[in-house]
N, C-alpha and C. Protein backbone atom coordinates (compact mmCIF):
# COMPACT_ATOMS: atom_id res chain seq x y z
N UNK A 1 103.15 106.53 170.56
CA UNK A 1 103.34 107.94 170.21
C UNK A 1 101.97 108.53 169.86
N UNK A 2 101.50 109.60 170.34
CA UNK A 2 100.30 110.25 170.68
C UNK A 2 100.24 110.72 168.90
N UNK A 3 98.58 111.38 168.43
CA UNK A 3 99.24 111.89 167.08
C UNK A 3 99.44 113.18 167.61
N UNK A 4 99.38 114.23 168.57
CA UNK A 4 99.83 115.18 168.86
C UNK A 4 101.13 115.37 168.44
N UNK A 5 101.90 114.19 169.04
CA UNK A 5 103.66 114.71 168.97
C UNK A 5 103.67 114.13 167.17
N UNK A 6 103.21 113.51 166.76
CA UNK A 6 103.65 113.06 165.16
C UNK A 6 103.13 114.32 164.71
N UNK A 7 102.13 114.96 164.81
CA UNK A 7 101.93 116.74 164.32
C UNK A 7 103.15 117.63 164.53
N UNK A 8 103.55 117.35 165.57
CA UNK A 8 104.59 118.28 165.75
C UNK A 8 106.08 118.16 164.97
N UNK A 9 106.38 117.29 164.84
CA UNK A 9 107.74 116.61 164.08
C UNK A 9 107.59 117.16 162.68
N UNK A 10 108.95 117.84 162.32
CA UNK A 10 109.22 118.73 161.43
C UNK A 10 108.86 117.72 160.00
N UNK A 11 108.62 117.64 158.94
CA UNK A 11 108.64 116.71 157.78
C UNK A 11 109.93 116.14 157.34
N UNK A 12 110.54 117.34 157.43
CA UNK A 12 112.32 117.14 156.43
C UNK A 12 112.48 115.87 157.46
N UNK A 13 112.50 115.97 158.99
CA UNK A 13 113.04 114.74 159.61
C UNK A 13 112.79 113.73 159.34
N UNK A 14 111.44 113.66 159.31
CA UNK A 14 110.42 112.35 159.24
C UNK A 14 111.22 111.75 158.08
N UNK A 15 111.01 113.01 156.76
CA UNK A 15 111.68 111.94 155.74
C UNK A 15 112.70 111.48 155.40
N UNK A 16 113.77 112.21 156.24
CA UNK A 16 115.63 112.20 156.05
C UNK A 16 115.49 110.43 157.22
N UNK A 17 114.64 110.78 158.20
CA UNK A 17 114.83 109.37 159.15
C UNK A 17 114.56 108.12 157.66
N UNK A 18 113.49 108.26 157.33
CA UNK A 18 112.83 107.33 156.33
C UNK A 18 113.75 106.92 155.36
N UNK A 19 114.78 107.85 154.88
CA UNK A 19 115.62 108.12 153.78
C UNK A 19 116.88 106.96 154.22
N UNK A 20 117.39 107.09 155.61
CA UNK A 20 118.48 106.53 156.40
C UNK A 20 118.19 105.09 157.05
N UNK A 21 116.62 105.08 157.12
CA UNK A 21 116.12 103.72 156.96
C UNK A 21 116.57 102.60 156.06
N UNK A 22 115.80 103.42 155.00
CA UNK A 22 116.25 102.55 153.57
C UNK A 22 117.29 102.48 153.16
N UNK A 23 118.41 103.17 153.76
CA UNK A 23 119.52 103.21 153.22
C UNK A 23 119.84 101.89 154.12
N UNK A 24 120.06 101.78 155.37
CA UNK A 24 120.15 100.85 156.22
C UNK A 24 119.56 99.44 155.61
N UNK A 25 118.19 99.57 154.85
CA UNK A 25 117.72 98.22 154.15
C UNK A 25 118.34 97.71 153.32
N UNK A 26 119.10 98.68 152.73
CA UNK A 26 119.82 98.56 151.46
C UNK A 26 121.10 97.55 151.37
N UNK A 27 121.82 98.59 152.52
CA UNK A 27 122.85 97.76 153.47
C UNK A 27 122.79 96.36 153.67
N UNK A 28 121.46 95.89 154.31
CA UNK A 28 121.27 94.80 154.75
C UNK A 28 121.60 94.01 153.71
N UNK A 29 120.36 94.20 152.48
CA UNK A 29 120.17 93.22 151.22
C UNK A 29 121.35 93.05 150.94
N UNK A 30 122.19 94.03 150.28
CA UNK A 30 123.33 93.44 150.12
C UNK A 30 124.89 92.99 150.41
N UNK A 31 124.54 93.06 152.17
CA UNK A 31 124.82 91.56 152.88
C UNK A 31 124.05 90.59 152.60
N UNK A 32 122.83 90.52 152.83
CA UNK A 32 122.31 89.58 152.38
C UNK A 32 122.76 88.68 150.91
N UNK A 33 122.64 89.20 149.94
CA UNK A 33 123.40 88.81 148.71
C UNK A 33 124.54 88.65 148.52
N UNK A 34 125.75 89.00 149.59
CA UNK A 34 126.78 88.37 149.55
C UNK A 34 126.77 87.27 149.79
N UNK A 35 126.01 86.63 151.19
CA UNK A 35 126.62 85.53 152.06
C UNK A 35 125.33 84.66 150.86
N UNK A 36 124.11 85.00 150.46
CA UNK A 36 122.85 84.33 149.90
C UNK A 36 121.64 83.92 150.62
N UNK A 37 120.60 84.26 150.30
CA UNK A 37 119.58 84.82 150.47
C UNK A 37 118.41 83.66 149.70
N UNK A 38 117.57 83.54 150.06
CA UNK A 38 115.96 82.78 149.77
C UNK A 38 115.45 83.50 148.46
N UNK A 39 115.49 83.07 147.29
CA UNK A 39 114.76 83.67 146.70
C UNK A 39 113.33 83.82 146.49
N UNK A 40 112.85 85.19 146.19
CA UNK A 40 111.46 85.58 146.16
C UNK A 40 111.50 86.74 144.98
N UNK A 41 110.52 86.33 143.95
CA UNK A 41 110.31 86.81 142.91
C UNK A 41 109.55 88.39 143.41
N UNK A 42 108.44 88.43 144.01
CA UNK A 42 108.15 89.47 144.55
C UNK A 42 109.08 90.72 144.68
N UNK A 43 109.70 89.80 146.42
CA UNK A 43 110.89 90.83 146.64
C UNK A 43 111.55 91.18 145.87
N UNK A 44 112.32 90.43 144.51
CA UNK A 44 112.93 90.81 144.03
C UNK A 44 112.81 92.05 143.12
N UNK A 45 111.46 92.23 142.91
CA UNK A 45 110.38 93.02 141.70
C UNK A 45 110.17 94.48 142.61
N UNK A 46 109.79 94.49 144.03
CA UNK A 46 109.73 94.98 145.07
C UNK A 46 110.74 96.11 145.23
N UNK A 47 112.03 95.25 145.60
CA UNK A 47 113.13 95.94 145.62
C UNK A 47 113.73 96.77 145.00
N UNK A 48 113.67 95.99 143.45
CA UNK A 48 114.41 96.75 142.33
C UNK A 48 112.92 97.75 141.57
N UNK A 49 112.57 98.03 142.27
CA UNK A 49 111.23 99.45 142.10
C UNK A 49 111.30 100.47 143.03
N UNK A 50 111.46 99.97 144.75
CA UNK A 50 111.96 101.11 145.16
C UNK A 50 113.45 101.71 144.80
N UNK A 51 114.36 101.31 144.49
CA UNK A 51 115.61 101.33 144.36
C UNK A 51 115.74 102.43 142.97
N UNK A 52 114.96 101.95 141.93
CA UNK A 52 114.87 102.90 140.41
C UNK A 52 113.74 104.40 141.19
N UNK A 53 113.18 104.13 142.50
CA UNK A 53 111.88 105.14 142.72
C UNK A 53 112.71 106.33 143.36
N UNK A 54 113.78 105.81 144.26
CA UNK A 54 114.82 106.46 144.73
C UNK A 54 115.28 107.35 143.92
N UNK A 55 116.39 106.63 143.37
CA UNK A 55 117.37 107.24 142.28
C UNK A 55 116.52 108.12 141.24
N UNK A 56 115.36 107.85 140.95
CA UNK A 56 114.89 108.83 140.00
C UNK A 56 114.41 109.85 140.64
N UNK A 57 113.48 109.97 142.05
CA UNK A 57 113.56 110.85 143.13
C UNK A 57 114.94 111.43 143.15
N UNK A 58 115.31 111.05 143.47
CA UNK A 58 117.20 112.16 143.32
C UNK A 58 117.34 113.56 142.70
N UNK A 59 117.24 112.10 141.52
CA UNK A 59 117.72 113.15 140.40
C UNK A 59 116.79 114.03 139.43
N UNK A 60 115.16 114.41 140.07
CA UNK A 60 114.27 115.11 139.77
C UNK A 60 114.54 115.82 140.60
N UNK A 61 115.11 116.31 142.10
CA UNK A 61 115.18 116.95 142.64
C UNK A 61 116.17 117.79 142.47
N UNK A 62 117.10 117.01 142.09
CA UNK A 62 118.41 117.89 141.61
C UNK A 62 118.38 118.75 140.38
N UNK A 63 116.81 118.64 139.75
CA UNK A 63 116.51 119.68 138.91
C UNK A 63 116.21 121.42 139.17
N UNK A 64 115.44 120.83 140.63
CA UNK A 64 115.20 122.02 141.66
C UNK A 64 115.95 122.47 142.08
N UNK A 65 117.90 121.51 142.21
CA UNK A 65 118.61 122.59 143.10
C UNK A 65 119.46 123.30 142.10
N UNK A 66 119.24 123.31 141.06
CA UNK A 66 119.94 124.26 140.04
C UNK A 66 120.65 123.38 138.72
N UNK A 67 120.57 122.15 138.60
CA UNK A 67 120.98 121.12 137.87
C UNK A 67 120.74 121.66 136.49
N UNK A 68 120.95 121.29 135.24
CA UNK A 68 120.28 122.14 134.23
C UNK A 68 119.60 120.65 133.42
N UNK A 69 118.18 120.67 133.47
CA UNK A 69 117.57 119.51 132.54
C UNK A 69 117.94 118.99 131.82
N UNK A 70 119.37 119.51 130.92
CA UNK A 70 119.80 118.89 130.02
C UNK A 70 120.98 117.39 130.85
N UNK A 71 120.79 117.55 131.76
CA UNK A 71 121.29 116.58 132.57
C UNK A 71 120.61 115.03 132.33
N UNK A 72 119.34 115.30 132.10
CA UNK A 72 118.42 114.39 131.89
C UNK A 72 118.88 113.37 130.82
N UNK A 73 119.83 114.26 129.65
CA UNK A 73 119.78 113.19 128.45
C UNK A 73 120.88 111.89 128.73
N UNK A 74 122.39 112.68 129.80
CA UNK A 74 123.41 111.68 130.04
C UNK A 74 122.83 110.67 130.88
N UNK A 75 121.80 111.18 132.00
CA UNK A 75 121.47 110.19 132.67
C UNK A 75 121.07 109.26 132.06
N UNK A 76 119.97 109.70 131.36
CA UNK A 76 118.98 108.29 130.64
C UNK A 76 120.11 107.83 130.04
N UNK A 77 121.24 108.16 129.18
CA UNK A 77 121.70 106.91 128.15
C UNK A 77 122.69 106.23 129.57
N UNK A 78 123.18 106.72 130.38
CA UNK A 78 123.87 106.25 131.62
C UNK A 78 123.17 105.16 131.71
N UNK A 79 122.13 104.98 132.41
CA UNK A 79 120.73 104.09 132.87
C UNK A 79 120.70 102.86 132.08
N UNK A 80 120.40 103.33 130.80
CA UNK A 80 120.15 102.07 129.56
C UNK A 80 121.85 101.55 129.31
N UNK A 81 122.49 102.35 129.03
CA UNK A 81 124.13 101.00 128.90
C UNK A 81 124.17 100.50 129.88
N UNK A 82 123.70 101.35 131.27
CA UNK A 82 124.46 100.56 132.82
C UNK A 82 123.95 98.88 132.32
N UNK A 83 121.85 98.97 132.41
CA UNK A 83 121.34 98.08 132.22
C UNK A 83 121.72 97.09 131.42
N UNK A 84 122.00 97.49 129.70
CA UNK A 84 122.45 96.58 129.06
C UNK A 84 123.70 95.62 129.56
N UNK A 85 124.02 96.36 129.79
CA UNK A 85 125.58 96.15 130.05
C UNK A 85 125.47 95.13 131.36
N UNK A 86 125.13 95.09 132.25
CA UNK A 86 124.88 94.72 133.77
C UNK A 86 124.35 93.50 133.02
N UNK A 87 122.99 93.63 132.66
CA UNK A 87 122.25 92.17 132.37
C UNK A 87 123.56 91.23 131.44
N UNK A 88 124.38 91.68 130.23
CA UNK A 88 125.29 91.11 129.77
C UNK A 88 126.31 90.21 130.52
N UNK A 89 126.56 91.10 131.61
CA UNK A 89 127.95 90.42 132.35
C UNK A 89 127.46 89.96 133.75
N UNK A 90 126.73 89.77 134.43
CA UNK A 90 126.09 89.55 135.58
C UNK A 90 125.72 88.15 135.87
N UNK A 91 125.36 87.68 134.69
CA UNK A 91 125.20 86.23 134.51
C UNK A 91 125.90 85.29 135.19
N UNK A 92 127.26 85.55 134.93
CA UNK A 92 128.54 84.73 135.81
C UNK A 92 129.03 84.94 137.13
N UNK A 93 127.96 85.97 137.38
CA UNK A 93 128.44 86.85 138.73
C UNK A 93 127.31 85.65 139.42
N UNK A 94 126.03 85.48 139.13
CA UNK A 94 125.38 85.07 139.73
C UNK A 94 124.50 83.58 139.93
N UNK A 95 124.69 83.19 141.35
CA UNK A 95 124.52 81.54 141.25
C UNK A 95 123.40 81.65 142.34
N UNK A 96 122.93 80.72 141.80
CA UNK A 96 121.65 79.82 142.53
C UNK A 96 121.77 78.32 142.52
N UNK A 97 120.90 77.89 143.91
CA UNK A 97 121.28 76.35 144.31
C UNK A 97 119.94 76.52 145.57
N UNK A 98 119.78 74.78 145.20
CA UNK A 98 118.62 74.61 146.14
C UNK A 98 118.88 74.09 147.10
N UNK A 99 118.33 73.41 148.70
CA UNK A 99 118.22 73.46 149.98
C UNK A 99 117.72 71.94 149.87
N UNK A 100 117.97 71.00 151.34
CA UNK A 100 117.43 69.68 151.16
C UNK A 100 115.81 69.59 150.87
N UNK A 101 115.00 71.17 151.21
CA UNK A 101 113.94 71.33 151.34
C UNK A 101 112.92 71.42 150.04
N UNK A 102 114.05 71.61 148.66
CA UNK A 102 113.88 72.46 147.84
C UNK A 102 113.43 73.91 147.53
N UNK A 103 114.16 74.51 148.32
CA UNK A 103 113.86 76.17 148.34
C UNK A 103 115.00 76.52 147.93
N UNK A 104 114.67 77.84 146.98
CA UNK A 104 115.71 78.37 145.95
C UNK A 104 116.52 79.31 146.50
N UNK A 105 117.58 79.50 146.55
CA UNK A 105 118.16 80.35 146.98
C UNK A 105 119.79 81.40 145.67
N UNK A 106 119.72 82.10 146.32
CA UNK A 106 120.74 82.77 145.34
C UNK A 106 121.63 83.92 145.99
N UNK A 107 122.90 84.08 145.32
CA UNK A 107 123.80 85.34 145.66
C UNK A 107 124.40 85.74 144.49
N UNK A 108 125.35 86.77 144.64
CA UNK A 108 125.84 87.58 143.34
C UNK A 108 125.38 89.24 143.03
N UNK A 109 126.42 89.61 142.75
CA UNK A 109 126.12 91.18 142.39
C UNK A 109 126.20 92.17 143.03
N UNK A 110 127.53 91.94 143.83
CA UNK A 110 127.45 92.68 145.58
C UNK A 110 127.74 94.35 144.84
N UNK A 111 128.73 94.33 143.86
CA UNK A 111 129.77 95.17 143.10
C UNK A 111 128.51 96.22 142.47
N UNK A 112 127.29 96.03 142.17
CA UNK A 112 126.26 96.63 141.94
C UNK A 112 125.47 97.84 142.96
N UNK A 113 125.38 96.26 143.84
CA UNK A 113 124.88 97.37 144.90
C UNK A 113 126.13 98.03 146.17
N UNK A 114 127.35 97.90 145.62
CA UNK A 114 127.87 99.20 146.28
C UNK A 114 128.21 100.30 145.48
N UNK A 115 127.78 99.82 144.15
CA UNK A 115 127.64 101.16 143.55
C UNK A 115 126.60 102.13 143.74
N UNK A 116 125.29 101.63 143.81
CA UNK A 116 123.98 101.86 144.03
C UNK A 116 124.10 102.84 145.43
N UNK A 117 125.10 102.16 146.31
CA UNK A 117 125.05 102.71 147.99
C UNK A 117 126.09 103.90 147.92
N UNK A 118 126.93 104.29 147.34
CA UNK A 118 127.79 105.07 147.25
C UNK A 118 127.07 106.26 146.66
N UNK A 119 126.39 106.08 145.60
CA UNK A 119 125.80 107.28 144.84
C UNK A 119 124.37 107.50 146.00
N UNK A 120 123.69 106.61 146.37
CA UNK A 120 122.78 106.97 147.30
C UNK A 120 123.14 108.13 149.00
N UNK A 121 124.50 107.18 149.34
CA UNK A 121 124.67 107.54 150.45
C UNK A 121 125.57 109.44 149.95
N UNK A 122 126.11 109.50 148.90
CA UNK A 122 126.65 110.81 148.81
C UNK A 122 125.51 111.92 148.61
N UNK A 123 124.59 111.56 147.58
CA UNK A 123 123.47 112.43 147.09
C UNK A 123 122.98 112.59 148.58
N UNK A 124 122.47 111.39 149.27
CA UNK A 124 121.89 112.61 150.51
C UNK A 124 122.52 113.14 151.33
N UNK A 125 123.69 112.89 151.50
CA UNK A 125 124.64 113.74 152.27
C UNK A 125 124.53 115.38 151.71
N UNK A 126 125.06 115.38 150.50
CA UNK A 126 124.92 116.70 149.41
C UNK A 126 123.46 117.52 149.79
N UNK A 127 122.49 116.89 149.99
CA UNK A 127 121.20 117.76 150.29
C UNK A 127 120.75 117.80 151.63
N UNK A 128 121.50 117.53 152.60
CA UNK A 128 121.69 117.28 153.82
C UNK A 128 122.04 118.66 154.32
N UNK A 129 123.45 118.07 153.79
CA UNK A 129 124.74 119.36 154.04
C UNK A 129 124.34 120.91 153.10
N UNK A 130 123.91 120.80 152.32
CA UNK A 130 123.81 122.40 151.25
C UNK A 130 122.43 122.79 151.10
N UNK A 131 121.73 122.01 151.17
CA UNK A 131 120.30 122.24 151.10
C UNK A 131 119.30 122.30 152.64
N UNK A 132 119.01 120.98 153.13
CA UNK A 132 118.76 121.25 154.62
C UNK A 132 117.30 120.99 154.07
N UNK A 133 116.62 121.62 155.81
CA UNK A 133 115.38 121.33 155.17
C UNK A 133 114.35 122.13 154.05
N UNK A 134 114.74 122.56 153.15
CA UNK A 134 114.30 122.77 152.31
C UNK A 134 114.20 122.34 151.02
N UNK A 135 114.46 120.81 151.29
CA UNK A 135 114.86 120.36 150.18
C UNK A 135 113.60 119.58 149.32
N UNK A 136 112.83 119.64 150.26
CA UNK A 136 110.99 119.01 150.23
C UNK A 136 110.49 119.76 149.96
N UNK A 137 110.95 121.45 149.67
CA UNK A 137 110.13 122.99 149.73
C UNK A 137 110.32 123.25 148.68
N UNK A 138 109.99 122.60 147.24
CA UNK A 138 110.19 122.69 146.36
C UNK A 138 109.72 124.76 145.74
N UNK A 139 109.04 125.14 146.54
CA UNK A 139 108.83 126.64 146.42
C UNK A 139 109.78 127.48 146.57
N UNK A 140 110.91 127.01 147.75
CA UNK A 140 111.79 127.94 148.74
C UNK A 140 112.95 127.13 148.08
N UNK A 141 113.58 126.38 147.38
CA UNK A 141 114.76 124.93 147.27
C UNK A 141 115.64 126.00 147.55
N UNK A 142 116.84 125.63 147.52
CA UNK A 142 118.18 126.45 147.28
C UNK A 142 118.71 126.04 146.23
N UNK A 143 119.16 127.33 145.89
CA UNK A 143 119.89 126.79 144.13
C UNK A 143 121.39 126.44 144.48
N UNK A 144 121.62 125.25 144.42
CA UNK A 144 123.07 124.75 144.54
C UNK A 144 124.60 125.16 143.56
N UNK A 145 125.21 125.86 143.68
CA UNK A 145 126.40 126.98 142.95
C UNK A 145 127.93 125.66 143.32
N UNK A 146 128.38 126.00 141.74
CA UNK A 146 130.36 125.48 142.74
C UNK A 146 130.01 124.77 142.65
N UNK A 147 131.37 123.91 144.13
CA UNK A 147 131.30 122.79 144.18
C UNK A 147 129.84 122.00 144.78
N UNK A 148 129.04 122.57 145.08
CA UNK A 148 128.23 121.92 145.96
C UNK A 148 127.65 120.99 144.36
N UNK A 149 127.46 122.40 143.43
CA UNK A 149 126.72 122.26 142.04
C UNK A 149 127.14 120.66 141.68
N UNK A 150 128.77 120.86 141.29
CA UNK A 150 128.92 119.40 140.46
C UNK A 150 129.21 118.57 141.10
N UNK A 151 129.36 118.39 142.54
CA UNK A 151 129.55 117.23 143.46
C UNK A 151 127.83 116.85 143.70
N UNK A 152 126.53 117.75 143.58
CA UNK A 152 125.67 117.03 143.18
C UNK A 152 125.40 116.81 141.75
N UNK A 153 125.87 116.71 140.39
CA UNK A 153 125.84 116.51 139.45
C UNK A 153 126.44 115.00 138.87
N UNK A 154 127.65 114.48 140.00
CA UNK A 154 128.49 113.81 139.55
C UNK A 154 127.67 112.85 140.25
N UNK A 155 127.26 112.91 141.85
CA UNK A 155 126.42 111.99 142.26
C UNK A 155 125.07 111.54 141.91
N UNK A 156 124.43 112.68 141.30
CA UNK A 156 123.71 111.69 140.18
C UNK A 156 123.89 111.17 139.43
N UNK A 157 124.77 110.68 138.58
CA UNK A 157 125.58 110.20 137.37
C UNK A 157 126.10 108.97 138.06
N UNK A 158 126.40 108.70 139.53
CA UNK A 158 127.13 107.81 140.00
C UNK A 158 125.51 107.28 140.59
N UNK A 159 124.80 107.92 141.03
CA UNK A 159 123.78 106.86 141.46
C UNK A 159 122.68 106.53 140.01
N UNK A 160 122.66 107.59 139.30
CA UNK A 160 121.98 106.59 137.54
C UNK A 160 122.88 105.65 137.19
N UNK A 161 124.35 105.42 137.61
CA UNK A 161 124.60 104.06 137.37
C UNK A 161 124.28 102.79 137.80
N UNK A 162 124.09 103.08 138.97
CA UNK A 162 123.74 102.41 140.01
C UNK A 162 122.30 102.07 139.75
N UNK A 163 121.38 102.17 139.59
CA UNK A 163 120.32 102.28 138.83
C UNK A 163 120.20 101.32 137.91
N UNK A 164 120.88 101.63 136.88
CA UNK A 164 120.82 101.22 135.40
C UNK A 164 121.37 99.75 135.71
N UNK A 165 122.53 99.62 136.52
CA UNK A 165 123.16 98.25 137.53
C UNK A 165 122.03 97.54 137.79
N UNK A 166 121.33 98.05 138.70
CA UNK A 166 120.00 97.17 139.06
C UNK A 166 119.68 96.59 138.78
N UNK A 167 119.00 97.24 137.74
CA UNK A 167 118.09 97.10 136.51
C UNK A 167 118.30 95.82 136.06
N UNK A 168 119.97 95.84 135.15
CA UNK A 168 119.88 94.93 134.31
C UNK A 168 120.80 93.43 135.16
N UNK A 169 120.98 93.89 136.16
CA UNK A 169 121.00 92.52 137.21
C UNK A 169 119.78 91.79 137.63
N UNK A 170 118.88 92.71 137.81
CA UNK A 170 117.68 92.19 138.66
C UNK A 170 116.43 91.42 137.43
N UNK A 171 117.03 92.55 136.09
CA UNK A 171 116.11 91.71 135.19
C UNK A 171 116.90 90.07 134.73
N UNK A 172 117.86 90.12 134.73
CA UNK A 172 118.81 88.65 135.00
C UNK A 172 118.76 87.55 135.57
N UNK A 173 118.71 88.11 136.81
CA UNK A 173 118.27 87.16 138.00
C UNK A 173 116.66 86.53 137.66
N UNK A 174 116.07 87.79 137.68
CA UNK A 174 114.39 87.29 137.29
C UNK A 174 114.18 86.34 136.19
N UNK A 175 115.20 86.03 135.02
CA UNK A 175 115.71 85.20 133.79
C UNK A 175 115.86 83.79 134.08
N UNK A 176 117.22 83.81 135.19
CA UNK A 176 117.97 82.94 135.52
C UNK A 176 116.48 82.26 136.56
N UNK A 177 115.90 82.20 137.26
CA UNK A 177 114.94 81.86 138.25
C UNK A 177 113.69 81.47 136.85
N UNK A 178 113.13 82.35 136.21
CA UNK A 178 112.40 81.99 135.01
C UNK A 178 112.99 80.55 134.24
N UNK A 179 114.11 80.34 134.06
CA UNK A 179 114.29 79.32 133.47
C UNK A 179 114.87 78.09 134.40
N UNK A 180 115.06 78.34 135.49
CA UNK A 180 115.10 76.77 136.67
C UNK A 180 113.70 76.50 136.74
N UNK A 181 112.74 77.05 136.66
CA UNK A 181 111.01 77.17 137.23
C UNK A 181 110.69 75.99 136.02
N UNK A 182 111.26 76.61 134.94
CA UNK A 182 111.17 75.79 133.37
C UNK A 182 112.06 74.84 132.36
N UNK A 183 112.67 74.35 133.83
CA UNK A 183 113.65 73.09 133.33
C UNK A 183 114.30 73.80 132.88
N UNK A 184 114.86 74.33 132.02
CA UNK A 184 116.04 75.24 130.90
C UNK A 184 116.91 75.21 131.89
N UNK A 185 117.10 75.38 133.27
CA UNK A 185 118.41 75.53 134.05
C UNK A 185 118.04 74.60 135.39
N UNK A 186 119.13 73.85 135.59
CA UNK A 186 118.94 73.25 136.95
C UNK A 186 119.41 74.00 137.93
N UNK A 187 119.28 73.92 139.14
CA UNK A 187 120.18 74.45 140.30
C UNK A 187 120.82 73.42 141.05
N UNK A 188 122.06 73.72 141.19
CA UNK A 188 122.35 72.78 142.00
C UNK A 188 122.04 72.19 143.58
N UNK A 189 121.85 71.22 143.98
CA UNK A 189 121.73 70.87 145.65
C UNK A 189 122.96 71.42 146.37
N UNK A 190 122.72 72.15 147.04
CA UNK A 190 124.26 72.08 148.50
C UNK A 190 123.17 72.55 149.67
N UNK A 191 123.05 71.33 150.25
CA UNK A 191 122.54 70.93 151.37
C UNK A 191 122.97 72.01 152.63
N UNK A 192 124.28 71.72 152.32
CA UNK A 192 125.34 72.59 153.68
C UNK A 192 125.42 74.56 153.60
N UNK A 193 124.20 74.87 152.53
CA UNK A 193 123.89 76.02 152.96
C UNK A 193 122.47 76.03 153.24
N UNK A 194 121.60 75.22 153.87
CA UNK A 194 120.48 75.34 153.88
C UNK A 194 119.83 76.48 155.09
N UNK A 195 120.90 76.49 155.92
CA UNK A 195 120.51 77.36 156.94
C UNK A 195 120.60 78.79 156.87
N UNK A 196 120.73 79.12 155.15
CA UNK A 196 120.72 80.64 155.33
C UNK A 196 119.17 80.84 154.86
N UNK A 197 118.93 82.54 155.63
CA UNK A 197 117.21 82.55 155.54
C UNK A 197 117.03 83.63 154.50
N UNK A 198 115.88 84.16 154.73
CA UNK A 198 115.45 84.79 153.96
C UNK A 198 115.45 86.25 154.43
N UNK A 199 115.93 87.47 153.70
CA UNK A 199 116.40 88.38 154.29
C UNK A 199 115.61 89.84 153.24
């Protein structure tokens, strides 16, 4: 692709394509984390940064489409119980076991990230559908009225849960892997999943 034609291509596309990308990545991972997946501390650190970079992208924007800031305070305590709360009960959700190779692997927490995908996949629908491309035009935005108003209000609230989910799964997992590294937890051998990869 010449950079002529990448000059020409509207932005809103570029970034709604980019947007439907990641949503698609998202998808993947957690298939991936159903069936289980290679663990990588990185990725894991990786992931759960774009994922909070998202959701807080959201819902700064949804300040612009008429949201009222005071929105800000339910979210944040939303965010911090999701987290608490998630890291609390997640524990049992989630198992790890090693490979004849000794490579770590893990699944658990699917129920997270379809929360995460639900509030993702509605919010951009909502600025898709009512906003358009002006939703990057933070000069020109459209002020969102009605229903458009609290069906984007509610989907931020459903994707800061989702969020706050993450959070306190991913800081869990990062726990649970911290303490097999340090004897404190063994993993078990099952040989007969060794052929799942890394995703």
């Amino acid at each position: 692709m010449s950079p002529d034609i990448l000059y020409g291509l509207n932005p809103y596309y570029v970034v709604i394509l980019v947007l439907l990308l990641a949503l698609v990545r998202i998808g993947w991972r957690t298939f991936a984390n159903y069936r289980g997946t290679l663990f990588s501390l990185t990725k894991t650190v990786v992931y759960a940064g774009i994922y909070v970079a998202l959701g807080v992208g959201f819902s700064v924007l949804s300040f612009f489409e008429g949201v009222s800031y005071l929105m800000a305070v339910p979210e944040t305590v939303i965010v911090a119980a999701a987290a608490y709360e998630s890291y609390r009960y997640s524990n049992g959700r989630i198992s790890f076991w090693k490979n004849d190779a000794g490579s770590l692997f893990f699944k658990g927490g699917i129920g997270v990230y379809l929360i995460y995908l639900a509030g993702f996949m509605i919010r951009l629908a909502i600025d898709v559908a009512f906003v358009g491309p002006s939703m990057f035009d933070f000069a020109s935005i459209i002020q969102l009225s009605g229903t458009a108003l609290y069906a984007s209000m509610a989907s931020d609230l459903l994707l800061t849960l989702g969020v706050g989910l993450l959070i306190g799964r991913n800081i869990r997992v990062t726990r649970r892997y911290l303490m097999i590294q340090r004897g404190i937890e063994v993993a078990p051998s099952l040989p007969n999943l060794q052929r799942i990869r890394a995703r």
